[in-house]
N, C-alpha and C. Protein backbone atom coordinates (compact mmCIF):
# COMPACT_ATOMS: atom_id res chain seq x y z
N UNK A 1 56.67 47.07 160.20
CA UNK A 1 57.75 47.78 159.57
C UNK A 1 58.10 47.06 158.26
N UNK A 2 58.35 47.86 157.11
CA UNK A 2 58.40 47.49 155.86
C UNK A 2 60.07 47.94 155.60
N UNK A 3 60.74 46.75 154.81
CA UNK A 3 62.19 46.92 155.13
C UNK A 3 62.10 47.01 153.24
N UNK A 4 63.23 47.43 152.79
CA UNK A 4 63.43 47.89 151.42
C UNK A 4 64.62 46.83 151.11
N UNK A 5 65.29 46.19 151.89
CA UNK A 5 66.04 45.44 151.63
C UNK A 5 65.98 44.33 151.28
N UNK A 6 67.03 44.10 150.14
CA UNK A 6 66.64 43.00 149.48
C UNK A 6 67.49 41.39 149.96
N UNK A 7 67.33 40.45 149.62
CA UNK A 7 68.09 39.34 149.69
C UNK A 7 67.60 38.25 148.40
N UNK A 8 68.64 37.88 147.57
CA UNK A 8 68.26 37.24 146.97
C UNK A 8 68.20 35.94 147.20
N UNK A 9 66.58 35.01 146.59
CA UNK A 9 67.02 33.68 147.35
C UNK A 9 66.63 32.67 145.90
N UNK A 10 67.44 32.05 145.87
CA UNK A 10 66.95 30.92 144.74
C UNK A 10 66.09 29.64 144.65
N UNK A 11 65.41 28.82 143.93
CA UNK A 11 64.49 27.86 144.14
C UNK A 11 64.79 26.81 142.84
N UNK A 12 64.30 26.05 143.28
CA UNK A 12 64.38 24.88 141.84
C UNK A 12 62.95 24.39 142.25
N UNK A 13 62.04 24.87 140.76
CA UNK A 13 60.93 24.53 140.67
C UNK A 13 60.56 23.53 139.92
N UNK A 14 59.77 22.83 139.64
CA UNK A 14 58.91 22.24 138.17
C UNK A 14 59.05 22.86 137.38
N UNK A 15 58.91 22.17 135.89
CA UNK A 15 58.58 23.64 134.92
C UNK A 15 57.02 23.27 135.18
N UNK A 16 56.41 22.70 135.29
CA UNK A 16 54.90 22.96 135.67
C UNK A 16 54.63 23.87 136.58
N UNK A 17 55.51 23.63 137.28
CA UNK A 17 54.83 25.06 138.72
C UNK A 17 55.29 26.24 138.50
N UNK A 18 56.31 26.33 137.65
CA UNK A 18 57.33 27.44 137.18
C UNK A 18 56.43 28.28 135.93
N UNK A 19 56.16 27.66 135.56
CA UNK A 19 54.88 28.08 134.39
C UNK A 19 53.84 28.67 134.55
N UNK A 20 53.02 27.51 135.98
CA UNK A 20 51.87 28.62 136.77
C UNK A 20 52.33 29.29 137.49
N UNK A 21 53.33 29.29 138.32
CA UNK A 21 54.03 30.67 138.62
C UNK A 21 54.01 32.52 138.09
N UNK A 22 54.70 31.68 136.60
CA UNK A 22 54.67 32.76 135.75
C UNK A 22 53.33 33.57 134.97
N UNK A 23 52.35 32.65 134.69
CA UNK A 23 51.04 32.57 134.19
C UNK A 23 50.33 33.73 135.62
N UNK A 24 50.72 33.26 136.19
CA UNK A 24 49.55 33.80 137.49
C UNK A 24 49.86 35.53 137.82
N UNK A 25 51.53 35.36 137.90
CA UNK A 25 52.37 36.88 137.86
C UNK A 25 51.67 37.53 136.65
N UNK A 26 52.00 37.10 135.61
CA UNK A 26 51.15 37.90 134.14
C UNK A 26 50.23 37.99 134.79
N UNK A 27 49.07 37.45 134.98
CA UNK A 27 47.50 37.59 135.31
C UNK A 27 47.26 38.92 136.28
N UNK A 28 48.21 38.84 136.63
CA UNK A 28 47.69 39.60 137.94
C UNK A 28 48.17 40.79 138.31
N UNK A 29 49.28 40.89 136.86
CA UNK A 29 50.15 42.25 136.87
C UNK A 29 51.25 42.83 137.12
N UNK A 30 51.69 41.08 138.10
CA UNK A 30 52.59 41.24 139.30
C UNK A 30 54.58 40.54 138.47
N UNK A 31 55.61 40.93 139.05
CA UNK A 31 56.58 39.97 138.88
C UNK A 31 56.62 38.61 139.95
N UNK A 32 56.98 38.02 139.44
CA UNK A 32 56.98 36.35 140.03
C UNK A 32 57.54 37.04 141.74
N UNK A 33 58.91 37.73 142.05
CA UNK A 33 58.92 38.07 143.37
C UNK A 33 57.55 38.56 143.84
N UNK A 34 57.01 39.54 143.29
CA UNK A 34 56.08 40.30 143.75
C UNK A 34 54.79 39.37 144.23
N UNK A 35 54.94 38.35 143.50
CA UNK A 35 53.35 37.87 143.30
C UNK A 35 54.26 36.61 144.95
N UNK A 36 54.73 36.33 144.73
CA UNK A 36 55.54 35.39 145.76
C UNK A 36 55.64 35.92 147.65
N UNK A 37 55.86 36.98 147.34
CA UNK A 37 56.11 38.33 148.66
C UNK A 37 54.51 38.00 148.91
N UNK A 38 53.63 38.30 148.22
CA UNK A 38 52.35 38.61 148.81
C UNK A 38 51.87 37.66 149.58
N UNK A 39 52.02 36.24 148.82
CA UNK A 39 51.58 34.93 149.34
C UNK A 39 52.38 34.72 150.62
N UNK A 40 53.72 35.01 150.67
CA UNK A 40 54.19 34.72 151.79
C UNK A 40 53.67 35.64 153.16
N UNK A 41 53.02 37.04 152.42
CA UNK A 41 52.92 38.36 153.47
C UNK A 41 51.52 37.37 154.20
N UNK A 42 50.84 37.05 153.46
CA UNK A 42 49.03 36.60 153.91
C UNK A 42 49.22 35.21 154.32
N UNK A 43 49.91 34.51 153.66
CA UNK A 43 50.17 33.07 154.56
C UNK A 43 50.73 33.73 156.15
N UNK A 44 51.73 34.00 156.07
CA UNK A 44 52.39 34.33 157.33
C UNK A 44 51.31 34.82 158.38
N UNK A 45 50.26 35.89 158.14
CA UNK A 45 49.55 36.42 158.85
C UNK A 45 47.99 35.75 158.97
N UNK A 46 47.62 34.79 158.14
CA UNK A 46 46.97 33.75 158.42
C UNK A 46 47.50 32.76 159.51
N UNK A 47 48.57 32.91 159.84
CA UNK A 47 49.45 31.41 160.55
C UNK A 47 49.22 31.95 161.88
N UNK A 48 50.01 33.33 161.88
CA UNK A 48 49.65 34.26 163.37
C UNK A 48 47.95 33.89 163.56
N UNK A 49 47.36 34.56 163.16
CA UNK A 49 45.91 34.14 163.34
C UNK A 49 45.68 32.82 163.94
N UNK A 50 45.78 32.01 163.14
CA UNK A 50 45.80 30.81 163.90
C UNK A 50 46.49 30.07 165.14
N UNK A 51 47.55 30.88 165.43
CA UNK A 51 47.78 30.60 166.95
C UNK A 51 47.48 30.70 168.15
């Protein structure tokens, strides 16, 4: 189930990681949430897998 709801959450990054962050979102088309959501969607379901 795919929820539409949002929550905002904040981070304190590097500006090095904050940079490839942003670099990678450009690359790939995505906004920094967007590109962030995904990694968390495939980590998460890599982890299941592994249990």
């Amino acid at each position: 189930m795919i929820s539409n709801e949002k929550k905002r959450v904040v981070v304190t990054l590097t500006k090095e990681v904050a940079d490839n962050l942003d670099k990678i979102a450009k690359q790939m088309g995505l906004s920094k949430s967007g590109l962030i959501t995904i990694w968390v969607n495939a980590n998460g379901k890599e982890n299941e897998q592994k249990k």
